[in-house]
PDB file of N, CA and C in Angstrom:
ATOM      1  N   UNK A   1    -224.453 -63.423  27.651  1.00  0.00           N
ATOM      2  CA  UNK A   1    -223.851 -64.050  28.816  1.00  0.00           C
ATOM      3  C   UNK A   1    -222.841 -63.112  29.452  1.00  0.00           C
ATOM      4  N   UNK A   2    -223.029 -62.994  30.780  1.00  0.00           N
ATOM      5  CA  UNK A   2    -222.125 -62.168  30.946  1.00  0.00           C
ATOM      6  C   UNK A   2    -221.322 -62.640  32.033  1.00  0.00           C
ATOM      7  N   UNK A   3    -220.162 -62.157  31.952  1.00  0.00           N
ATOM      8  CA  UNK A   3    -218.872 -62.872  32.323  1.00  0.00           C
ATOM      9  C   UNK A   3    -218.777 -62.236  34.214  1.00  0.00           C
ATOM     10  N   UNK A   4    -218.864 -61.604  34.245  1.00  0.00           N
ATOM     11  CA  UNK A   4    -218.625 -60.665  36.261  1.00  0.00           C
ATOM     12  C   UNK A   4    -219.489 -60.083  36.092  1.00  0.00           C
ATOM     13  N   UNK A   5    -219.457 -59.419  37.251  1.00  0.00           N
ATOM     14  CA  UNK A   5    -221.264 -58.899  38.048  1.00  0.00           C
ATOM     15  C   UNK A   5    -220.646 -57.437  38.064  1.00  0.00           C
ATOM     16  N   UNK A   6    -219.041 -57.084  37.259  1.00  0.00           N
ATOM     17  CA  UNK A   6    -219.028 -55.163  36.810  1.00  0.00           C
ATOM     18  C   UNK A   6    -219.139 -55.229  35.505  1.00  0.00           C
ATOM     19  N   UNK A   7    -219.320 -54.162  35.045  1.00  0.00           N
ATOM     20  CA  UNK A   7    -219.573 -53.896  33.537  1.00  0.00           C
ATOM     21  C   UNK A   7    -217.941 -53.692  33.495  1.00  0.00           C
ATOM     22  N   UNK A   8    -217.405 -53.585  32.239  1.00  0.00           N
ATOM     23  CA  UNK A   8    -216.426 -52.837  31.949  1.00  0.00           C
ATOM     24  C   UNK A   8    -216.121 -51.181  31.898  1.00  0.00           C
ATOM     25  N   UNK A   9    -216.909 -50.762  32.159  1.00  0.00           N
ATOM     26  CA  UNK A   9    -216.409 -49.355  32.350  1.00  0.00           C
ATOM     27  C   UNK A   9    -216.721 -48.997  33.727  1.00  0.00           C
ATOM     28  N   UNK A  10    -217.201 -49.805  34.754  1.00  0.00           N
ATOM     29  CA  UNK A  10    -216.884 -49.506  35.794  1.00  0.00           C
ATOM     30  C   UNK A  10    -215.468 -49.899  36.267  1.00  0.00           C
ATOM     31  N   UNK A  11    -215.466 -51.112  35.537  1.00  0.00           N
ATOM     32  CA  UNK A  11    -214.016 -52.541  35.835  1.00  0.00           C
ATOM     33  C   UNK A  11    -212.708 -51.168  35.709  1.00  0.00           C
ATOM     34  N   UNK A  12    -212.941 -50.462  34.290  1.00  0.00           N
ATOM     35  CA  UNK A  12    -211.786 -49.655  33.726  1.00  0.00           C
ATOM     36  C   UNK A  12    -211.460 -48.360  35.077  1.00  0.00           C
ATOM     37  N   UNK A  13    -213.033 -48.140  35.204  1.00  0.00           N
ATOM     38  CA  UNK A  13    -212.764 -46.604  36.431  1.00  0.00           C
ATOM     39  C   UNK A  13    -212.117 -47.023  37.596  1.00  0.00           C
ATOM     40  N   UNK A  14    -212.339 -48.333  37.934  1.00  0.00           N
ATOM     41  CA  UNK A  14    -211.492 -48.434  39.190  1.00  0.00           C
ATOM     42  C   UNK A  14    -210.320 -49.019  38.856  1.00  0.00           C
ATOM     43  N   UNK A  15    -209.700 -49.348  37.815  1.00  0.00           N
ATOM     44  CA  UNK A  15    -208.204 -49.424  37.307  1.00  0.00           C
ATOM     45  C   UNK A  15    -207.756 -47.980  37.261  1.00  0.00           C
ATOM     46  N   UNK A  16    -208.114 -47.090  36.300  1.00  0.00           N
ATOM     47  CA  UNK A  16    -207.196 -45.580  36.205  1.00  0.00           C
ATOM     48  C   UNK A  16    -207.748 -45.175  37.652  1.00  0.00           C
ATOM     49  N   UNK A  17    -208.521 -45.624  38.583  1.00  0.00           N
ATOM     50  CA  UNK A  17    -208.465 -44.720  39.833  1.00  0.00           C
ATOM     51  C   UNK A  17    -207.001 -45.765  40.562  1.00  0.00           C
ATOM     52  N   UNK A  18    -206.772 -46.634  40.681  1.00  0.00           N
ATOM     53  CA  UNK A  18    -205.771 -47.222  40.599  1.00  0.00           C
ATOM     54  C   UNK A  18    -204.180 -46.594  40.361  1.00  0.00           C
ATOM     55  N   UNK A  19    -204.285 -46.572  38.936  1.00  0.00           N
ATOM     56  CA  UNK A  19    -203.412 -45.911  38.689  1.00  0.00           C
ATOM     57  C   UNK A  19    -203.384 -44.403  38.875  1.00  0.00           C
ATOM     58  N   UNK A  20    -203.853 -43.962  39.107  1.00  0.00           N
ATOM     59  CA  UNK A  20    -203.702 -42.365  39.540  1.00  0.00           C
ATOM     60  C   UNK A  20    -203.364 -42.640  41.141  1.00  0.00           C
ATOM     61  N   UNK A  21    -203.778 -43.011  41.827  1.00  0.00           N
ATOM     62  CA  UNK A  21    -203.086 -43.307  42.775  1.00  0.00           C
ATOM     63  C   UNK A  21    -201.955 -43.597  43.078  1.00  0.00           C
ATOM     64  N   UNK A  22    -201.276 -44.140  42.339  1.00  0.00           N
ATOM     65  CA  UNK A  22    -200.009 -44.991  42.617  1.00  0.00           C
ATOM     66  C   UNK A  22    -199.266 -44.293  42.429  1.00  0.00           C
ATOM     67  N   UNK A  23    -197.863 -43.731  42.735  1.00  0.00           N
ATOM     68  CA  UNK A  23    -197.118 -42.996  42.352  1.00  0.00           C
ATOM     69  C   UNK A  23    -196.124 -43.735  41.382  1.00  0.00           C
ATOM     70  N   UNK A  24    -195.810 -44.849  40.970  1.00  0.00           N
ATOM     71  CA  UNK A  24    -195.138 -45.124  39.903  1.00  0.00           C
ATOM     72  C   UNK A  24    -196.151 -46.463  39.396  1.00  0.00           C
ATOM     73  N   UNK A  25    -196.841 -46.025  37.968  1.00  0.00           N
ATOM     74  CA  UNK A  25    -197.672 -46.792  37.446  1.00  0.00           C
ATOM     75  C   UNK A  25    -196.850 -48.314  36.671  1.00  0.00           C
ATOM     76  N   UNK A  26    -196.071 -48.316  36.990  1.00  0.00           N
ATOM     77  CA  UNK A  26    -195.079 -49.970  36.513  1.00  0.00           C
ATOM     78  C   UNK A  26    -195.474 -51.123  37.767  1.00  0.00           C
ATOM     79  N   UNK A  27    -194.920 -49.773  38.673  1.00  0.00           N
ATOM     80  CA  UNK A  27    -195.419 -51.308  39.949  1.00  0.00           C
ATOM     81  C   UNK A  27    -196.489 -51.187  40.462  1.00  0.00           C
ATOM     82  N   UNK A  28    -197.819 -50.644  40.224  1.00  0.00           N
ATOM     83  CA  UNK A  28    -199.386 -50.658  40.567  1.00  0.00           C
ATOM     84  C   UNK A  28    -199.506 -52.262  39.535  1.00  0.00           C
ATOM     85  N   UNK A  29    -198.888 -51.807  38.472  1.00  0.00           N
ATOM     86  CA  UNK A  29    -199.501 -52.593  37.659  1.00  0.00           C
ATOM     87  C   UNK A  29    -198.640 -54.096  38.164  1.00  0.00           C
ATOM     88  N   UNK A  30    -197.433 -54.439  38.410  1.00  0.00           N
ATOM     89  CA  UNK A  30    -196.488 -55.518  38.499  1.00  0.00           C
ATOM     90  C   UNK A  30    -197.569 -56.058  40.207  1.00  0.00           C
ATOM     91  N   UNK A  31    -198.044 -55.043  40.925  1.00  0.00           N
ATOM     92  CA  UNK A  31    -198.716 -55.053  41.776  1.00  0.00           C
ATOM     93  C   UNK A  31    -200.122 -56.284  41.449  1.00  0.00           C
ATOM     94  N   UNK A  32    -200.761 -55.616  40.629  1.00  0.00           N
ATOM     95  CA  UNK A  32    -201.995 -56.120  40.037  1.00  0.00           C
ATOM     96  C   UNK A  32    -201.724 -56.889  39.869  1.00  0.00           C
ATOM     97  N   UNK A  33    -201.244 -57.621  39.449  1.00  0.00           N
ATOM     98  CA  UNK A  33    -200.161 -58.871  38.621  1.00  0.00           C
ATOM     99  C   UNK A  33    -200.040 -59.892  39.649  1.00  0.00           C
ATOM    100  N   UNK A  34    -198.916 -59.210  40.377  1.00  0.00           N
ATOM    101  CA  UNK A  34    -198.800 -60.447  41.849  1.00  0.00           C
ATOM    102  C   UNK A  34    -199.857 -60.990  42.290  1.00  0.00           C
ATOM    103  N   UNK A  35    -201.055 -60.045  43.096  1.00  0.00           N
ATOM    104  CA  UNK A  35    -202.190 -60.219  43.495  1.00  0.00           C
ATOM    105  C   UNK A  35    -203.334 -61.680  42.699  1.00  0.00           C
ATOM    106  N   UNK A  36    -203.094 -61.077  41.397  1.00  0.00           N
ATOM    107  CA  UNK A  36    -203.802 -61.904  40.450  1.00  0.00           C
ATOM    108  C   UNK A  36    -203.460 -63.332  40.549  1.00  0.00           C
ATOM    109  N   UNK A  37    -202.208 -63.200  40.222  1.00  0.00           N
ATOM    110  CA  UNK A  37    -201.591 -64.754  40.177  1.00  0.00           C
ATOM    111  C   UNK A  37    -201.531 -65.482  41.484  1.00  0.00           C
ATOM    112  N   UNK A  38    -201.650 -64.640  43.053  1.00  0.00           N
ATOM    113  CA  UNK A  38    -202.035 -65.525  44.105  1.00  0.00           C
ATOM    114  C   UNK A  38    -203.035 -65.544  44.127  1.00  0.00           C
ATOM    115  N   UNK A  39    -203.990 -65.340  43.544  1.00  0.00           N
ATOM    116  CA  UNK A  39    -205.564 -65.633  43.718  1.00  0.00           C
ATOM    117  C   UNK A  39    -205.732 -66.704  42.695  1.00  0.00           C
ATOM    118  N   UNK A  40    -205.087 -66.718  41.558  1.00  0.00           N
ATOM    119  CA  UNK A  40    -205.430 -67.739  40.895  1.00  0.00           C
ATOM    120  C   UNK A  40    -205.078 -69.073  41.909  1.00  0.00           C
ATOM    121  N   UNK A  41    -203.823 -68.963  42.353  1.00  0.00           N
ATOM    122  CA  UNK A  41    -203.431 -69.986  43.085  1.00  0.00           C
ATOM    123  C   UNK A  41    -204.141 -70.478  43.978  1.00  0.00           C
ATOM    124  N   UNK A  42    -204.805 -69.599  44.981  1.00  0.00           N
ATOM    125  CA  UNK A  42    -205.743 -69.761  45.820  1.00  0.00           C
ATOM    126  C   UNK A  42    -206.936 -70.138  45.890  1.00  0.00           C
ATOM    127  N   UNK A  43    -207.213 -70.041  44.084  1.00  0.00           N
ATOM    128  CA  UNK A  43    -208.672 -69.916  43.443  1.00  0.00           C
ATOM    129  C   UNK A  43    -208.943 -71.632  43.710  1.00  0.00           C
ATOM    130  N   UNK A  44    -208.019 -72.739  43.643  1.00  0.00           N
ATOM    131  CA  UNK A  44    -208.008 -74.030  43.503  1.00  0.00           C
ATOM    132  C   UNK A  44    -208.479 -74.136  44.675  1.00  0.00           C
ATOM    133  N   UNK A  45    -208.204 -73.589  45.787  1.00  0.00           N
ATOM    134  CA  UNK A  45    -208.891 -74.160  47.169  1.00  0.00           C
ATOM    135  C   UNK A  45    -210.169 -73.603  47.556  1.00  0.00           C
ATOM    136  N   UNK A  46    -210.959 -72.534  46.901  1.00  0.00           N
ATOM    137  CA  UNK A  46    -212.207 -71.827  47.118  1.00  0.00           C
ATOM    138  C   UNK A  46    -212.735 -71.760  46.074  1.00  0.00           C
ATOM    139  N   UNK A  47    -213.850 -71.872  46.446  1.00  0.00           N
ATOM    140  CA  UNK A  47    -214.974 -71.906  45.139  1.00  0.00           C
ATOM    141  C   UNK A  47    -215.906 -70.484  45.148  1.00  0.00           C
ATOM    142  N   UNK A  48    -214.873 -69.391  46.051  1.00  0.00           N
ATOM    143  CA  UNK A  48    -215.627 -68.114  45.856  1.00  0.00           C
ATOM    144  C   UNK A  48    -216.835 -67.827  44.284  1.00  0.00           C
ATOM    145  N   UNK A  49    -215.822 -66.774  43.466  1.00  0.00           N
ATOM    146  CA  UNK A  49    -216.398 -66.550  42.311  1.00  0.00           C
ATOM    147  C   UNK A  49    -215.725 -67.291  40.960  1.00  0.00           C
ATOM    148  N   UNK A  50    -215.911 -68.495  40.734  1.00  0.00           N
ATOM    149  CA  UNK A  50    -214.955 -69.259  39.613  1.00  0.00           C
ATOM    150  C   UNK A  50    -215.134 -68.598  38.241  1.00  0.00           C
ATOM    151  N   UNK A  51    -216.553 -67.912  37.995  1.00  0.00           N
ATOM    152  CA  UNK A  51    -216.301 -67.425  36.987  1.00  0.00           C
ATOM    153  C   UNK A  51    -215.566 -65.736  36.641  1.00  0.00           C
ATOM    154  N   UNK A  52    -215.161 -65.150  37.720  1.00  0.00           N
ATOM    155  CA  UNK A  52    -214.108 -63.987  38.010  1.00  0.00           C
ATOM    156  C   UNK A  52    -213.109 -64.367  37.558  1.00  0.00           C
ATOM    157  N   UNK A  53    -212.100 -63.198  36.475  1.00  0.00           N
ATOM    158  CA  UNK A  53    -211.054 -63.960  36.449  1.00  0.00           C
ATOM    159  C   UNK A  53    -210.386 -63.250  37.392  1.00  0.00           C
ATOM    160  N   UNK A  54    -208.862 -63.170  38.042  1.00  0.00           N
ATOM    161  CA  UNK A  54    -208.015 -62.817  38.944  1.00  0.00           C
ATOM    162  C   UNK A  54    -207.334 -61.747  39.122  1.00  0.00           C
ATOM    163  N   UNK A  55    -207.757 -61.664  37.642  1.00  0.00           N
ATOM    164  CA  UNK A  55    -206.721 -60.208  37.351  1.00  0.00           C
ATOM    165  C   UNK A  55    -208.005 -59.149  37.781  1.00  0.00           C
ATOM    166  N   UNK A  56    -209.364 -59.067  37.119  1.00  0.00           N
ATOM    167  CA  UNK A  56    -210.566 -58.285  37.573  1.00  0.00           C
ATOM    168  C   UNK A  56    -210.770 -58.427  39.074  1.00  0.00           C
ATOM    169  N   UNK A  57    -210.912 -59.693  39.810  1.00  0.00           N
ATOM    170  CA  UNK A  57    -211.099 -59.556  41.491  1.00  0.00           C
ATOM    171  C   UNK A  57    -209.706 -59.018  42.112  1.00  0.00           C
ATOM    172  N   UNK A  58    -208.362 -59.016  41.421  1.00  0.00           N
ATOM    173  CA  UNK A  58    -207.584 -57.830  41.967  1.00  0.00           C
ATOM    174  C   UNK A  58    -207.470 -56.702  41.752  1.00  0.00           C
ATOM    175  N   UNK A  59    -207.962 -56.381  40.628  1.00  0.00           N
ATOM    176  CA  UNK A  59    -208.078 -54.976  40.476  1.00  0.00           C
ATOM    177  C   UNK A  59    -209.712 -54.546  41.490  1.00  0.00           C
ATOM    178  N   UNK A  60    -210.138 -55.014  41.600  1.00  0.00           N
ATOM    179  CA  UNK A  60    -211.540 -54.715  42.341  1.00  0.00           C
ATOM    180  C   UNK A  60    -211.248 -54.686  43.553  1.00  0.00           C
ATOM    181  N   UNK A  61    -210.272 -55.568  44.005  1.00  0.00           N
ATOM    182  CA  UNK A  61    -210.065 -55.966  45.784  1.00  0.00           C
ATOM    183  C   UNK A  61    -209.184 -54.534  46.056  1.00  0.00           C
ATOM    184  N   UNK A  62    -208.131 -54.055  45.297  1.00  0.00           N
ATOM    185  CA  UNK A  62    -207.124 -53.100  45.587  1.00  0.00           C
ATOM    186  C   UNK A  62    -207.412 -52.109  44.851  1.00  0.00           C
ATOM    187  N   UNK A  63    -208.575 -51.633  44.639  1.00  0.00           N
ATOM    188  CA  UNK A  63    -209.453 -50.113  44.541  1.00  0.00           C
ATOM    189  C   UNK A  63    -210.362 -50.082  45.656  1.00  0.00           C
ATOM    190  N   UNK A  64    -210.654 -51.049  46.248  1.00  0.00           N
ATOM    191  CA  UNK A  64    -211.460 -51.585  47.486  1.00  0.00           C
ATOM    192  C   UNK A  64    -210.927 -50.459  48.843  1.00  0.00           C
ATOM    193  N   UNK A  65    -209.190 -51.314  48.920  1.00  0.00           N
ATOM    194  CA  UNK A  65    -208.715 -50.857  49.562  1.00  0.00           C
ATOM    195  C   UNK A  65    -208.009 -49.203  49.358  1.00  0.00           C
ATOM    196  N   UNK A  66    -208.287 -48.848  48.222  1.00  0.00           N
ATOM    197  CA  UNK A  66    -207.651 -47.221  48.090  1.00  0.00           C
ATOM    198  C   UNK A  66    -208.782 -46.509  48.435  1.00  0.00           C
ATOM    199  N   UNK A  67    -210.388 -46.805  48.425  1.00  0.00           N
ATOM    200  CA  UNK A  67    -211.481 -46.405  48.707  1.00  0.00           C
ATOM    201  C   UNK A  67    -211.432 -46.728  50.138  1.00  0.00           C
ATOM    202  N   UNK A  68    -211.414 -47.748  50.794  1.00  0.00           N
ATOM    203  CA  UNK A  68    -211.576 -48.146  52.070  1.00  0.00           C
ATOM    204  C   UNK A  68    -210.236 -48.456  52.762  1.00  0.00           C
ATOM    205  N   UNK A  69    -209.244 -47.498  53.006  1.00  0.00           N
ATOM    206  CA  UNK A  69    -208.004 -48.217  53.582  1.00  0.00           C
ATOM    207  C   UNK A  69    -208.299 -48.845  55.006  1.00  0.00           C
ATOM    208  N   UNK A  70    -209.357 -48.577  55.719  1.00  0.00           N
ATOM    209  CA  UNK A  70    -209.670 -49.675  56.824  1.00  0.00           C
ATOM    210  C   UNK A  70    -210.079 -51.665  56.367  1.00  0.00           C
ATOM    211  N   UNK A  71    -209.698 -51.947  55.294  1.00  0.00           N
ATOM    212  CA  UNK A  71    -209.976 -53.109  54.830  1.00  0.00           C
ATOM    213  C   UNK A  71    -208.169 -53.765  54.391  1.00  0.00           C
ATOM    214  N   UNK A  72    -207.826 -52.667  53.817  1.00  0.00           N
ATOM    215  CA  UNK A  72    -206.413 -53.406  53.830  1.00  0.00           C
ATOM    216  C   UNK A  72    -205.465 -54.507  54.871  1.00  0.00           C
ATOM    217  N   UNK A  73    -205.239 -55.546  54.197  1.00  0.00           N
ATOM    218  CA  UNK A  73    -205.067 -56.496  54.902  1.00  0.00           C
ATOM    219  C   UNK A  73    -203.372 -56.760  54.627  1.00  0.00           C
ATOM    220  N   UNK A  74    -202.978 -55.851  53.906  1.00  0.00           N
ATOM    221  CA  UNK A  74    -201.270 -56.300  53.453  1.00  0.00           C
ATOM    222  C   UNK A  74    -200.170 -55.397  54.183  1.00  0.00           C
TER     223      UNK A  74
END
């Protein structure tokens, strides 16, 4: 059974591409964090992907945007 539609070692490459990006890896990560926990919040009103957890669709959404900065929405 599998849990999201990335494997984990893709999930991981776009975290350390993440963090290599960031110039101080405390708040990429306190970053990740925020993100997560408003999506959980948000998760109650959309029935996007319920079985995603929040912390993986933010780390996915904000490698999205370090790959595509024309998508950034913040």
């Amino acid at each position: 059974m599998k849990r999201s539609h990335f494997d984990s070692s893709h999930l991981m490459r776009r975290a350390e591409d993440l963090i290599n990006a960031a110039s101080n890896r405390y708040r990429i990560t306190v970053q990740v964090a925020n993100r997560a926990q408003r999506r959980r919040f948000e998760e109650f009103d959309s029935l996007d992907d319920p079985k995603m957890k929040p912390v993986i669709r933010a780390i996915i959404e904000m490698s999205d945007e370090l790959t595509q900065p024309e998508i950034i929405g913040e």
